[in-house]
N, C-alpha and C. Protein backbone atom coordinates (compact mmCIF):
# COMPACT_ATOMS: atom_id res chain seq x y z
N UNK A 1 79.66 93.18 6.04
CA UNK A 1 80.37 94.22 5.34
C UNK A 1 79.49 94.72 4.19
N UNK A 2 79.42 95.98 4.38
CA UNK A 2 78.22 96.48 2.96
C UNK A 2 79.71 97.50 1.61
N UNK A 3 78.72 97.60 0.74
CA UNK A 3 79.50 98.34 -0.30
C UNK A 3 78.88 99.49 -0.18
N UNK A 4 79.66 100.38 -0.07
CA UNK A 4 78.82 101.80 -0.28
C UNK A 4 79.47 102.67 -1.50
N UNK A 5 78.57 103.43 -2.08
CA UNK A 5 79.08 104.64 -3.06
C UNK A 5 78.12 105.90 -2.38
N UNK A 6 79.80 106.98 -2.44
CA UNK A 6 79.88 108.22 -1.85
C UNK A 6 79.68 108.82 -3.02
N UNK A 7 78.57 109.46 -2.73
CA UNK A 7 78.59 110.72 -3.89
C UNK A 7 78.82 112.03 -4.19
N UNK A 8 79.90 112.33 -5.21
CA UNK A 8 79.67 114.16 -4.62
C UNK A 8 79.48 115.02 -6.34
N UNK A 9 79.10 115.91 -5.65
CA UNK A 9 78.68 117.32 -6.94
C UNK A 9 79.25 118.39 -6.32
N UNK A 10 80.05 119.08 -5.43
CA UNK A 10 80.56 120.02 -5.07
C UNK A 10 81.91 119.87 -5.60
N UNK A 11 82.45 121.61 -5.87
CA UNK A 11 83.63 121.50 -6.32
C UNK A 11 84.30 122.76 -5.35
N UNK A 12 85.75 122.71 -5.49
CA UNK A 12 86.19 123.53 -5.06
C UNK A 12 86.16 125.36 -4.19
N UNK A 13 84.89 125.71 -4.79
CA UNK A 13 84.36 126.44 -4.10
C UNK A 13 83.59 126.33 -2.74
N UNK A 14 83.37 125.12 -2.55
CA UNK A 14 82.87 124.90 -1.03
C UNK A 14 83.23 123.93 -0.65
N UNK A 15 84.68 124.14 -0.07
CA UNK A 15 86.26 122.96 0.16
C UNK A 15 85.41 122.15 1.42
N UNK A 16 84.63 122.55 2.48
CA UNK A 16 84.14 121.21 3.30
C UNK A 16 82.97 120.45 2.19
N UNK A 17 82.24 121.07 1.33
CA UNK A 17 81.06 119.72 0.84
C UNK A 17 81.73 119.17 0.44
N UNK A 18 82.52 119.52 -0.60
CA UNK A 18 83.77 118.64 -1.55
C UNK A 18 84.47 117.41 -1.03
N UNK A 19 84.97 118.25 0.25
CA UNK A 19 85.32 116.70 0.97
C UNK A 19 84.82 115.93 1.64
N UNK A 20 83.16 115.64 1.68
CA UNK A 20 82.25 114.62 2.31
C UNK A 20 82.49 113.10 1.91
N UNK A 21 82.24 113.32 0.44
CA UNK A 21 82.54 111.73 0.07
C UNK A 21 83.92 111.41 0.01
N UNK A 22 85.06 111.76 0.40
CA UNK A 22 86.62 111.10 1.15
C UNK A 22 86.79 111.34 2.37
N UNK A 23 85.87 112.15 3.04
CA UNK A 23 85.80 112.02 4.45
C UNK A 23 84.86 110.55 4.64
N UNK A 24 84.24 110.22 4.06
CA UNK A 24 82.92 109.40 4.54
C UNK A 24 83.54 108.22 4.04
N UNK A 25 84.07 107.83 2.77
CA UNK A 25 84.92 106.77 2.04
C UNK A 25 85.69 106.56 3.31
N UNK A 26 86.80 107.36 3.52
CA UNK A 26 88.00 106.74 5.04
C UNK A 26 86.71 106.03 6.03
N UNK A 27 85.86 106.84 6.54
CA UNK A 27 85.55 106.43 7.56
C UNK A 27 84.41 104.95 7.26
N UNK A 28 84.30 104.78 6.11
CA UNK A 28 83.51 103.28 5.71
C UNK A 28 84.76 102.30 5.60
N UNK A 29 85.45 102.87 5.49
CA UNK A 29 86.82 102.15 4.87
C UNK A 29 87.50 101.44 6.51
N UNK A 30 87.79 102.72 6.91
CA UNK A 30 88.33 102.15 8.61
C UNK A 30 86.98 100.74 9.21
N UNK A 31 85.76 101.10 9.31
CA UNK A 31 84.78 100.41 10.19
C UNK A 31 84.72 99.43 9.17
N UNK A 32 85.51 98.96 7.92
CA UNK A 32 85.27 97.55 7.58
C UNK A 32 84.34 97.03 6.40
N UNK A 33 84.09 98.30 5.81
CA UNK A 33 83.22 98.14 4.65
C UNK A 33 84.13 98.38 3.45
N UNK A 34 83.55 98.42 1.99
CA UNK A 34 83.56 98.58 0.72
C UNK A 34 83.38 100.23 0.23
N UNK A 35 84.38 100.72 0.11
CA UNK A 35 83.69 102.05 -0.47
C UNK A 35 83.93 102.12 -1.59
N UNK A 36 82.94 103.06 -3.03
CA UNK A 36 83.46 103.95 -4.40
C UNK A 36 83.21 104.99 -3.87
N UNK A 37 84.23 106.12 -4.83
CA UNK A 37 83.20 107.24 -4.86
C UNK A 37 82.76 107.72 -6.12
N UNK A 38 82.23 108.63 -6.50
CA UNK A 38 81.48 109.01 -7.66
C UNK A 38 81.14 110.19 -7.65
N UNK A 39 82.26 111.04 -8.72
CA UNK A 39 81.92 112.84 -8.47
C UNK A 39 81.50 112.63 -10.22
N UNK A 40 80.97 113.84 -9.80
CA UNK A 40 80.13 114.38 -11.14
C UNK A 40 79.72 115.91 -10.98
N UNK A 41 79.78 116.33 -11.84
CA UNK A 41 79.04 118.36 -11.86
C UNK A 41 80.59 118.68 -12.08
N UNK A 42 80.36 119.74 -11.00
CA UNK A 42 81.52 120.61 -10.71
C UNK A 42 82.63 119.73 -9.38
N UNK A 43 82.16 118.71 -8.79
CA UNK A 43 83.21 117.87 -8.34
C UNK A 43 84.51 117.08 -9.25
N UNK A 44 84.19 116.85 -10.85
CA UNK A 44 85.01 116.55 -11.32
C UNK A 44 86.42 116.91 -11.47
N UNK A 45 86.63 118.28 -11.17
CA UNK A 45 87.18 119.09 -11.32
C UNK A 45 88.58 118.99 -9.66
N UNK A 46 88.00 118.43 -8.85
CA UNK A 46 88.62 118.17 -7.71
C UNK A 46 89.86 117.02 -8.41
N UNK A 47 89.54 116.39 -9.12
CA UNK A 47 90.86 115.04 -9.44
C UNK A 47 91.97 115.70 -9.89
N UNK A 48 92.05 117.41 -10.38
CA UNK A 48 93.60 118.48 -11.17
C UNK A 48 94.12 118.34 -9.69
N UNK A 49 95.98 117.95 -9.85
CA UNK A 49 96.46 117.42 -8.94
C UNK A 49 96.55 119.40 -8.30
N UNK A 50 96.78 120.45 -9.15
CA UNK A 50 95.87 122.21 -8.76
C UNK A 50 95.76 122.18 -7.46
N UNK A 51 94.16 121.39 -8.22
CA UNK A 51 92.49 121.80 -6.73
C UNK A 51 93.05 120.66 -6.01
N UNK A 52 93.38 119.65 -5.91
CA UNK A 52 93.46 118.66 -4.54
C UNK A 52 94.80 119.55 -3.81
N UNK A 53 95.77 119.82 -4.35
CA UNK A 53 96.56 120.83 -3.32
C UNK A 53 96.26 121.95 -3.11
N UNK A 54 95.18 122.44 -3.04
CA UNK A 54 94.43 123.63 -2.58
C UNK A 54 92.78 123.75 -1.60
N UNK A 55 92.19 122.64 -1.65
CA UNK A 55 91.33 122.35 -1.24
C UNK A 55 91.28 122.00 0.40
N UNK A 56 91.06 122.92 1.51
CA UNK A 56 91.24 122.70 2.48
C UNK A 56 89.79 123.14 3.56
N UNK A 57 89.23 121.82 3.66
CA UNK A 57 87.97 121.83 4.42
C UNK A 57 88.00 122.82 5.97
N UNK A 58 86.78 123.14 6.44
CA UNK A 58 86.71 123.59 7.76
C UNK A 58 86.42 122.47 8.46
N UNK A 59 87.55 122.20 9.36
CA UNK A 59 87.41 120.96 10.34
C UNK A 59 87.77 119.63 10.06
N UNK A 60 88.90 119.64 8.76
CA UNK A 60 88.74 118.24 8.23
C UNK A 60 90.24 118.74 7.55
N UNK A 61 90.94 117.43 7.46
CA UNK A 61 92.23 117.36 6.98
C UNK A 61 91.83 117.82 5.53
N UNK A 62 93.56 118.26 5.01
CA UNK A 62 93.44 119.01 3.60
C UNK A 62 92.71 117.73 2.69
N UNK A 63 92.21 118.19 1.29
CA UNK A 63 91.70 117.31 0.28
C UNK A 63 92.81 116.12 -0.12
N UNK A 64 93.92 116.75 0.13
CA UNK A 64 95.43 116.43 -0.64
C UNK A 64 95.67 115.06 0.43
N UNK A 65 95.18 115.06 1.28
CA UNK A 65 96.10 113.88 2.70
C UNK A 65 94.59 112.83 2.59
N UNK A 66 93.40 113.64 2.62
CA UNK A 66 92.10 112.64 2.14
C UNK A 66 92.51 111.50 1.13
N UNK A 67 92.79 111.86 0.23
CA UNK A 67 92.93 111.46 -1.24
C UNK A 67 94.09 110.39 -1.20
N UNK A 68 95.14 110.89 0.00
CA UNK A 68 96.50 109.89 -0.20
C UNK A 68 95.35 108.49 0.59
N UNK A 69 95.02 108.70 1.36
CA UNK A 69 94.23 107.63 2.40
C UNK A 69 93.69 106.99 1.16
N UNK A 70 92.90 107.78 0.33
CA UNK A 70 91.39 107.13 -0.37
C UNK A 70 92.59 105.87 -1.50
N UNK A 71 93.79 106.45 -2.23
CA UNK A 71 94.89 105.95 -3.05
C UNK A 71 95.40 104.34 -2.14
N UNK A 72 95.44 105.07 -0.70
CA UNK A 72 96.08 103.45 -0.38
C UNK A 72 95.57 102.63 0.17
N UNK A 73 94.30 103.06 0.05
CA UNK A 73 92.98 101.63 -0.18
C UNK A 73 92.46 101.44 -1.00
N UNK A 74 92.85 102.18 -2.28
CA UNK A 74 92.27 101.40 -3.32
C UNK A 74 91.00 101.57 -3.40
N UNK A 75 90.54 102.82 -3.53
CA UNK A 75 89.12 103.18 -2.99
C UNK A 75 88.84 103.39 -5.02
N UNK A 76 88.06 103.24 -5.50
CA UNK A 76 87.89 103.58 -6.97
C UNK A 76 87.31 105.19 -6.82
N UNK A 77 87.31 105.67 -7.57
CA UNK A 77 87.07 107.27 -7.70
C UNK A 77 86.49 107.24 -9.08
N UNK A 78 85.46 106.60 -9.64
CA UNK A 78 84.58 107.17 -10.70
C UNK A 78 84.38 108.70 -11.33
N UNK A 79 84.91 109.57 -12.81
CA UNK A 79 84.87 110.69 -12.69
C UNK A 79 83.93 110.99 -13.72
């Protein structure tokens, strides 16, 4: 089992980069690993409960249903 930290710097203006590191957190999370994540820049700005109910990737569940996943694992979110 490894620990990983997801990193992001995208914010709300480009709703799929934004959601890489809670797309990538679930999917370390499901296969059995350790995830953080760690936004910084203009990703900070994603934690206004706002932008997570507005943030809706191309090809990827809303930011808002990411985030419930990332909450009930206890995933840490560094801001």
């Amino acid at each position: 089992m490894a620990k990983i930290v997801f990193i992001g710097s995208h914010g709300f203006e480009n709703p799929t980069k934004s959601a890489f590191p809670f797309i990538l957190a679930n999917g370390a999370i499901e296969a059995g690993h350790q995830a953080e994540i760690s936004l910084f820049g203009d990703a900070v700005i994603l934690m206004k409960d706002a932008v997570v109910n507005s943030v809706v990737p191309v090809g990827w569940p809303p930011l808002k249903e990411l985030l419930a996943t990332i909450t009930k694992n206890r995933v840490p979110i560094y801001v």
